[in-house]
Protein backbone atom coordinates (compact mmCIF):
# COMPACT_ATOMS: atom_id res chain seq x y z
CA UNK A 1 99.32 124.11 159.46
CA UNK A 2 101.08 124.82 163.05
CA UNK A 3 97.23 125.36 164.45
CA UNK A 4 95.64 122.86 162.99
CA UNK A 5 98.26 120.47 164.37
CA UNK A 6 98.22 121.63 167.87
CA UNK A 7 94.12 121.59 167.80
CA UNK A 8 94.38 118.40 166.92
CA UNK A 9 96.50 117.04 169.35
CA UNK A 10 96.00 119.77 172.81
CA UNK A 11 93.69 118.36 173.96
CA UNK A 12 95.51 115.12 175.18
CA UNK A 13 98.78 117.18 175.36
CA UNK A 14 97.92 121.06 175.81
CA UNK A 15 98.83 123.74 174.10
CA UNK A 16 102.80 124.54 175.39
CA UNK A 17 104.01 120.82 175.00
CA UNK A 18 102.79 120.68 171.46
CA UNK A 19 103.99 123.92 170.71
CA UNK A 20 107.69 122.79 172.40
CA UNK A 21 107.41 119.92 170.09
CA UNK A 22 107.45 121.72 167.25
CA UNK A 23 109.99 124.49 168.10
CA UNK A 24 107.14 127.26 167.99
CA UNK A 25 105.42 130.01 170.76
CA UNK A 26 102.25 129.33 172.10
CA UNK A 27 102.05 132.88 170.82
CA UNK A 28 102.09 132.08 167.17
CA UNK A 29 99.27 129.59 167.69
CA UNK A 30 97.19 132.03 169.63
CA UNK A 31 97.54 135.17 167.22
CA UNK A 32 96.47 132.41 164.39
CA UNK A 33 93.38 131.51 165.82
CA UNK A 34 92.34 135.49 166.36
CA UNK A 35 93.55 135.97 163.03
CA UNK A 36 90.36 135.65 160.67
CA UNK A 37 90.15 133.16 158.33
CA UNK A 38 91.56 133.59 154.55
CA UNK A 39 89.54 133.55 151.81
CA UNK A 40 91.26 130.28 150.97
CA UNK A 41 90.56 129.06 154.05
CA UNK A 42 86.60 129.83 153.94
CA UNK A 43 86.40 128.54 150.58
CA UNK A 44 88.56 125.35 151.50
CA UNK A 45 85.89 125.10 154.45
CA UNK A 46 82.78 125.56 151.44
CA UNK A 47 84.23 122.98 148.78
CA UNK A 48 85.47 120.41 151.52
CA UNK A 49 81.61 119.11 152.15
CA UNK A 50 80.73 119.00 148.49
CA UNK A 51 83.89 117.04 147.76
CA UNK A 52 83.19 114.75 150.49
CA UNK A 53 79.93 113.82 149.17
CA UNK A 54 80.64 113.80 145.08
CA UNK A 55 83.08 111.02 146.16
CA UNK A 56 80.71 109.01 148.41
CA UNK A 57 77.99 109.48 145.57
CA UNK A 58 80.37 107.84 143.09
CA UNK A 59 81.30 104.83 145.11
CA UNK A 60 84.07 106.30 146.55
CA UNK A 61 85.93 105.69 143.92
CA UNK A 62 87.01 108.48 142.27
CA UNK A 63 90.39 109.86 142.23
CA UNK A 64 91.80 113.77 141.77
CA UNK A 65 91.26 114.02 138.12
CA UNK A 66 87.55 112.39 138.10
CA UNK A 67 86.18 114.28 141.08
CA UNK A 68 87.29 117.50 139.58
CA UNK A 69 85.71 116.58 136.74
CA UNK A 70 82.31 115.83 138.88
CA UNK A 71 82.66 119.01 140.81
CA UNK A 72 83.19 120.97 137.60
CA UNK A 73 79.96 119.24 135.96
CA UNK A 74 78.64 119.23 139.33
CA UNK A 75 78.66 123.75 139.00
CA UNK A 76 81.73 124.35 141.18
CA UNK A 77 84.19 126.81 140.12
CA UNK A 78 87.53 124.65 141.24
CA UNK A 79 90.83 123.61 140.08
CA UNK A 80 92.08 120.24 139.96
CA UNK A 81 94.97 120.83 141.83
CA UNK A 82 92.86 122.73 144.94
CA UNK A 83 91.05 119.58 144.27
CA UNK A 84 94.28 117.07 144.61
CA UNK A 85 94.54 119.60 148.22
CA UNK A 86 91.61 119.01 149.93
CA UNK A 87 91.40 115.06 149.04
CA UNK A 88 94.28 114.90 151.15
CA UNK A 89 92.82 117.03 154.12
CA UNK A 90 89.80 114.89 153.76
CA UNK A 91 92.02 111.76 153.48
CA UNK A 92 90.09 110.58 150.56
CA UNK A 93 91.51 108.74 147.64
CA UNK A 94 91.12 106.48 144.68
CA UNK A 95 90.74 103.28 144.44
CA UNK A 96 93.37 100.89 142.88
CA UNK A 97 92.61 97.61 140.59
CA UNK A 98 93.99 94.27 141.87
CA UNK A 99 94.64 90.89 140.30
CA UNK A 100 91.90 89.20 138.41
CA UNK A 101 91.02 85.51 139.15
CA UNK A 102 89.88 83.18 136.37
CA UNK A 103 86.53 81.49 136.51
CA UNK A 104 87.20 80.19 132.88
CA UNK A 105 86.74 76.04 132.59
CA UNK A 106 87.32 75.38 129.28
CA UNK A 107 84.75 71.93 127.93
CA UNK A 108 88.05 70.42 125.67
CA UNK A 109 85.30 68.39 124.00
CA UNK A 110 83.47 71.58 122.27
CA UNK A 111 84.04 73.50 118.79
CA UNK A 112 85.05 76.90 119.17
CA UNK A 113 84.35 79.16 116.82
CA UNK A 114 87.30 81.51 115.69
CA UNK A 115 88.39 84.54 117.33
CA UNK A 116 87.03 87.27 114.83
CA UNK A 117 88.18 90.28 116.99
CA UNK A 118 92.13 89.65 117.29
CA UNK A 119 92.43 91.86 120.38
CA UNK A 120 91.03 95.11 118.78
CA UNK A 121 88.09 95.87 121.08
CA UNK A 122 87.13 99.08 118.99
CA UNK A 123 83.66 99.45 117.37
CA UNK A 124 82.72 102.20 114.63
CA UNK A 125 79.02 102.14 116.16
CA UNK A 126 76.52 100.21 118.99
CA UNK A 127 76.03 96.35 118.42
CA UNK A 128 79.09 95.86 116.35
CA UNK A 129 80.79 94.29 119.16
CA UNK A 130 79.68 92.68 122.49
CA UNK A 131 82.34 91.10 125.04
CA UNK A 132 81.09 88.96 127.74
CA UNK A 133 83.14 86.92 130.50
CA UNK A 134 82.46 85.54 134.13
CA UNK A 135 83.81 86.62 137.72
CA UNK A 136 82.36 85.40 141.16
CA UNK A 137 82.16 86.94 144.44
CA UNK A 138 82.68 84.91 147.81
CA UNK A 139 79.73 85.40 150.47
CA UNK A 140 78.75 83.80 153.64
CA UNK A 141 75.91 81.53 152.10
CA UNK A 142 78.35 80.70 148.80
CA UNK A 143 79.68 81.77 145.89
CA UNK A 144 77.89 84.15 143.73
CA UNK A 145 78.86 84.18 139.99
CA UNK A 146 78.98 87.01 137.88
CA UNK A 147 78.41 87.95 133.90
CA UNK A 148 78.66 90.87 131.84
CA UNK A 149 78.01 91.76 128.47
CA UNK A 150 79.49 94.97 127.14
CA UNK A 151 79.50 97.05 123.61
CA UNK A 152 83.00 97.98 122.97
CA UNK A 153 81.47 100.84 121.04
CA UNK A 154 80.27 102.67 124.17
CA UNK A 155 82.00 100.55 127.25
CA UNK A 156 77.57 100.43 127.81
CA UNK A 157 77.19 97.50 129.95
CA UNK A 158 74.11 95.95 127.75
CA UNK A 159 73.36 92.09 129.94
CA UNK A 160 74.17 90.96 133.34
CA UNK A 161 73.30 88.23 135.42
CA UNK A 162 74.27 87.41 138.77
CA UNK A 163 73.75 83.47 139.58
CA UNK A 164 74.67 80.95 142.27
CA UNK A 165 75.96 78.77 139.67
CA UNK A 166 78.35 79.02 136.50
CA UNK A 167 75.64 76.88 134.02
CA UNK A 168 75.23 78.15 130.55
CA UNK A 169 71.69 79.26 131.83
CA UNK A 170 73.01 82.57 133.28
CA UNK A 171 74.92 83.47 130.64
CA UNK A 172 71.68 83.07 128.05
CA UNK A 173 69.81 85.18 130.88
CA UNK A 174 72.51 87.77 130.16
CA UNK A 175 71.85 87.35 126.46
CA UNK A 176 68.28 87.77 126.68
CA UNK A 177 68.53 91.41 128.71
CA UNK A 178 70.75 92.53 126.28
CA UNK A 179 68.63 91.18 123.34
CA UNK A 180 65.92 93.32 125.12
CA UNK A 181 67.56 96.42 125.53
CA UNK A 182 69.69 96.49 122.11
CA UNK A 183 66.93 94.61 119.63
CA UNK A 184 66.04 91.25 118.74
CA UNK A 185 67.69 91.19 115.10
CA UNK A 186 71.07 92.56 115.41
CA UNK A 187 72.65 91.32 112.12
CA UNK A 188 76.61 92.50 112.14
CA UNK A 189 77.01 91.74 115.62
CA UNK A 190 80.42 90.19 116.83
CA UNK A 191 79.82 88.46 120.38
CA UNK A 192 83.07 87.69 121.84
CA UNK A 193 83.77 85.93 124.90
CA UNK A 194 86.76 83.20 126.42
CA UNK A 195 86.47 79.68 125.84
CA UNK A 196 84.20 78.81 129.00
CA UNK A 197 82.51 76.02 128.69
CA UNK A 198 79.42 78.35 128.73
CA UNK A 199 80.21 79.97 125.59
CA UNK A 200 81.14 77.24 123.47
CA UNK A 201 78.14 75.39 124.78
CA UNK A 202 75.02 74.60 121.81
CA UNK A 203 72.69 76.69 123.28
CA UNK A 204 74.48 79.90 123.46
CA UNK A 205 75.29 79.55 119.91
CA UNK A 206 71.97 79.12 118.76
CA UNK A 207 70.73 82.30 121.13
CA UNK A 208 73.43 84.15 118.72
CA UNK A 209 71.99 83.20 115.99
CA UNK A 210 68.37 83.97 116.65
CA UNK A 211 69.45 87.79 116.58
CA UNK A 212 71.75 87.37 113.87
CA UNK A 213 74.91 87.66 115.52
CA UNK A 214 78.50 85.50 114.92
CA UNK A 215 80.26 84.15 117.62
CA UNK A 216 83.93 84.93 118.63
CA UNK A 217 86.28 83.02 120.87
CA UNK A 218 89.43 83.33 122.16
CA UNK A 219 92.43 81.33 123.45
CA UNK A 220 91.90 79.55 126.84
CA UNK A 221 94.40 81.11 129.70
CA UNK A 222 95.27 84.15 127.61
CA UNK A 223 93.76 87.28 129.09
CA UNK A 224 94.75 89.44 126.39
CA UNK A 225 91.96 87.79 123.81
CA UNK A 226 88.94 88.80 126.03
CA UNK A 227 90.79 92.42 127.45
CA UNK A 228 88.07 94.06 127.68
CA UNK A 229 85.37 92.00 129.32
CA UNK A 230 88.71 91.45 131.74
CA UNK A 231 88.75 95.02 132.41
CA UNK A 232 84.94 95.50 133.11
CA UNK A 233 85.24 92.74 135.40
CA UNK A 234 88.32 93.91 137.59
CA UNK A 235 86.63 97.47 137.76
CA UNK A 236 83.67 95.46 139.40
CA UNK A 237 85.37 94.09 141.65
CA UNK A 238 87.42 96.79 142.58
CA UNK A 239 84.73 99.80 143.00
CA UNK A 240 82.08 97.59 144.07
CA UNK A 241 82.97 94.07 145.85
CA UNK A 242 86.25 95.32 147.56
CA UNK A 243 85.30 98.85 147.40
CA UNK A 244 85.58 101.31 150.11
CA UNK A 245 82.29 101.44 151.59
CA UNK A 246 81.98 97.71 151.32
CA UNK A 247 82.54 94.91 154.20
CA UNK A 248 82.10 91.04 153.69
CA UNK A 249 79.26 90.28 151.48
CA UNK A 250 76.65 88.08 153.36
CA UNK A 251 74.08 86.90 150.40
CA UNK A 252 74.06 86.56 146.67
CA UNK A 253 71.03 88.09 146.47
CA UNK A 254 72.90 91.35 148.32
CA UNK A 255 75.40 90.75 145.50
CA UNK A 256 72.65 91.36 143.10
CA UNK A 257 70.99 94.13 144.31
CA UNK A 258 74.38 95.89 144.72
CA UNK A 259 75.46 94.72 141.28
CA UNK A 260 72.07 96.38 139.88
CA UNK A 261 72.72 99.54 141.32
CA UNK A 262 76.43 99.23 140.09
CA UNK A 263 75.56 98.91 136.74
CA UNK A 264 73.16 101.58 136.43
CA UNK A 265 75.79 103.97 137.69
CA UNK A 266 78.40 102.43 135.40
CA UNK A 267 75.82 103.38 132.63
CA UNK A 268 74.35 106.44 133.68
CA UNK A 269 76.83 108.48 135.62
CA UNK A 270 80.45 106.94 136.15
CA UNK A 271 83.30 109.47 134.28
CA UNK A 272 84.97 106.77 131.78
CA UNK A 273 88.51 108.40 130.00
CA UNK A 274 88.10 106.61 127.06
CA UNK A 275 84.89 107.84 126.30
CA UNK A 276 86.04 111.46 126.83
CA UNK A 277 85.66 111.51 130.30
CA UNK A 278 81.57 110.63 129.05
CA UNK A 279 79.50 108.36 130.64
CA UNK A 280 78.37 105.17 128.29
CA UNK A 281 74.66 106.47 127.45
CA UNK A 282 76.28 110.31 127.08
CA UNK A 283 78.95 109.04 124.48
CA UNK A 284 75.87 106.78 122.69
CA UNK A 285 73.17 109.76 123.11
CA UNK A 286 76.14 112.05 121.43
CA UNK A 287 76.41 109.72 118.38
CA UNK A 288 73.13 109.32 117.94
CA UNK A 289 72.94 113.08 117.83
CA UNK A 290 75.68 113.05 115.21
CA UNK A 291 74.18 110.63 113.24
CA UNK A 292 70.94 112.95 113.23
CA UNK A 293 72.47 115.80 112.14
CA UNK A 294 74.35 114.21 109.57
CA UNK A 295 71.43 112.51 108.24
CA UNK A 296 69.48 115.66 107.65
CA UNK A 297 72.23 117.22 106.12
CA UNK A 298 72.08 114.72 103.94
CA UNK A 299 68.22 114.96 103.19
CA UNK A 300 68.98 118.70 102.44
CA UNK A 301 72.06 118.26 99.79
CA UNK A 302 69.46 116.03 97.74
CA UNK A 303 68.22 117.74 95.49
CA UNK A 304 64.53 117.35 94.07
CA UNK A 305 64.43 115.66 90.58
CA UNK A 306 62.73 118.10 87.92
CA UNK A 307 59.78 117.85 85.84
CA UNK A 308 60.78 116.70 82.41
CA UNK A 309 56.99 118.40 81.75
């Protein structure tokens, strides 16, 4: 640690001041850098590189315990703790959530249907629940708005829409990609959202019922009825709009493409803890897979009927 201090700092200084600084001979600091280098220190050197860039693939988001997980996945023998180490040489980090803003506006004069969900955002299986909700992003040339849709089941981010306005339109646009990916009859479905005006508006209703689903609202200004969607949205916000690598946002249409590329690595790649530290289509390809195997077990306990002849 003494050399890598005084490297860093003799060339403004030189060597003896920095080494009177910290109460040490110019000796020790010599002898360390003819000493070889550890086998720690080598394999620091190794790792350091592939650390650097698992965390810039991922948004820069990750902290210890996620990029370990990455590295591990990734084929690199390492412990979370070396790990925890070299973030710090690399002065790398996680990122943090921050306050969500509303963008909910109520219409006083519509019906809401009833909240059917009660706060338990849990699903047995895909397209039992969808949660959808609104954010916007400031940019020079105005606001962009923002919707997700999300099965609870598998945190899978199934519809999005990014919009210059907060009309009903965008959020049927959102409706309609997830109709495409997930099915156009989805009888059983529970779509929850707030009470924004977009939700409780006629023509999201009757999208719902097209595929069969029931509507779900919750209480306007309570942020604990539409968790969830809440979540999804602050996670946006945090690893993409205000992440890291990002500076002020000039379009909505860079919104957009960013917000594309987002989701697909929300999808495809991103390490969520609930899910067992699985990705969305990982945790739904593994069900799927259990559901196979269970159904041929199945097949093979039935037994065939016999021949009375």
């Amino acid at each position: 640690m003494i050399a890598e201090f005084v490297d860093a700092n003799r060339a403004e200084f030189g060597v003896e001041p920095v080494c009177a600084a910290l109460q040490a001979a110019p000796s020790t600091y010599w002898s360390a850098k003819r000493r070889p280098p550890s086998a720690r220190a080598l394999r620091d050197a190794a790792m350091m590189p592939l650390l650097w860039a698992l965390w810039q693939a991922n948004y820069s988001v990750y902290g210890a315990r996620k990029l370990w997980i990455a590295a591990r996945r990734a084929g690199h023998d390492i412990g979370r703790d070396q790990v925890a180490r070299l973030m710090g040489r690399l002065g790398i980090r996680g990122v943090q959530r921050t306050k969500r803003v509303r963008t909910t506006r109520a219409d006083p004069a519509a019906e809401r249907p009833a909240d059917l969900v009660g706060r338990d955002f849990t699903a047995d299986a895909p397209n039992r629940l969808w949660v959808a909700d609104l954010t916007h992003v400031a940019t020079w040339s105005g606001v962009a708005y923002v919707c997700f849709i999300t099965d609870a089941f598998s945190r899978r981010i199934v519809g999005w829409r990014v919009a210059a306005n907060m009309r009903t339109q965008m959020v049927l646009d959102a409706l309609e990609m997830a109709r495409w990916a997930r099915g156009t009859q989805l009888e059983g479905l529970i779509a929850h959202a707030d009470a924004g005006s977009q939700f409780t508006s006629i023509r999201y209703s009757e999208r719902l019922d097209e595929i069969g689903a029931t509507p779900s609202i919750g209480t306007v200004g309570d942020s604990y009825d539409n968790a969830l969607a809440e979540a999804v949205n602050s996670l946006y916000k945090t690893e993409l709009i205000r992440g890291p690598r990002q500076g002020p946002w000039r379009t909505i249409d860079d919104v957009e493409l960013a917000t594309l590329g987002w989701v697909h690595w929300w999808n495809t790649q991103r390490i969520h803890g609930y899910l067992g530290d699985l990705s969305p289509d990982q945790f739904e390809a593994a069900y799927a897979a259990t559901r196979t195997d269970h159904d041929n077990t199945e097949n093979q306990n039935i037994q065939p009927a016999q021949n009375p002849g």
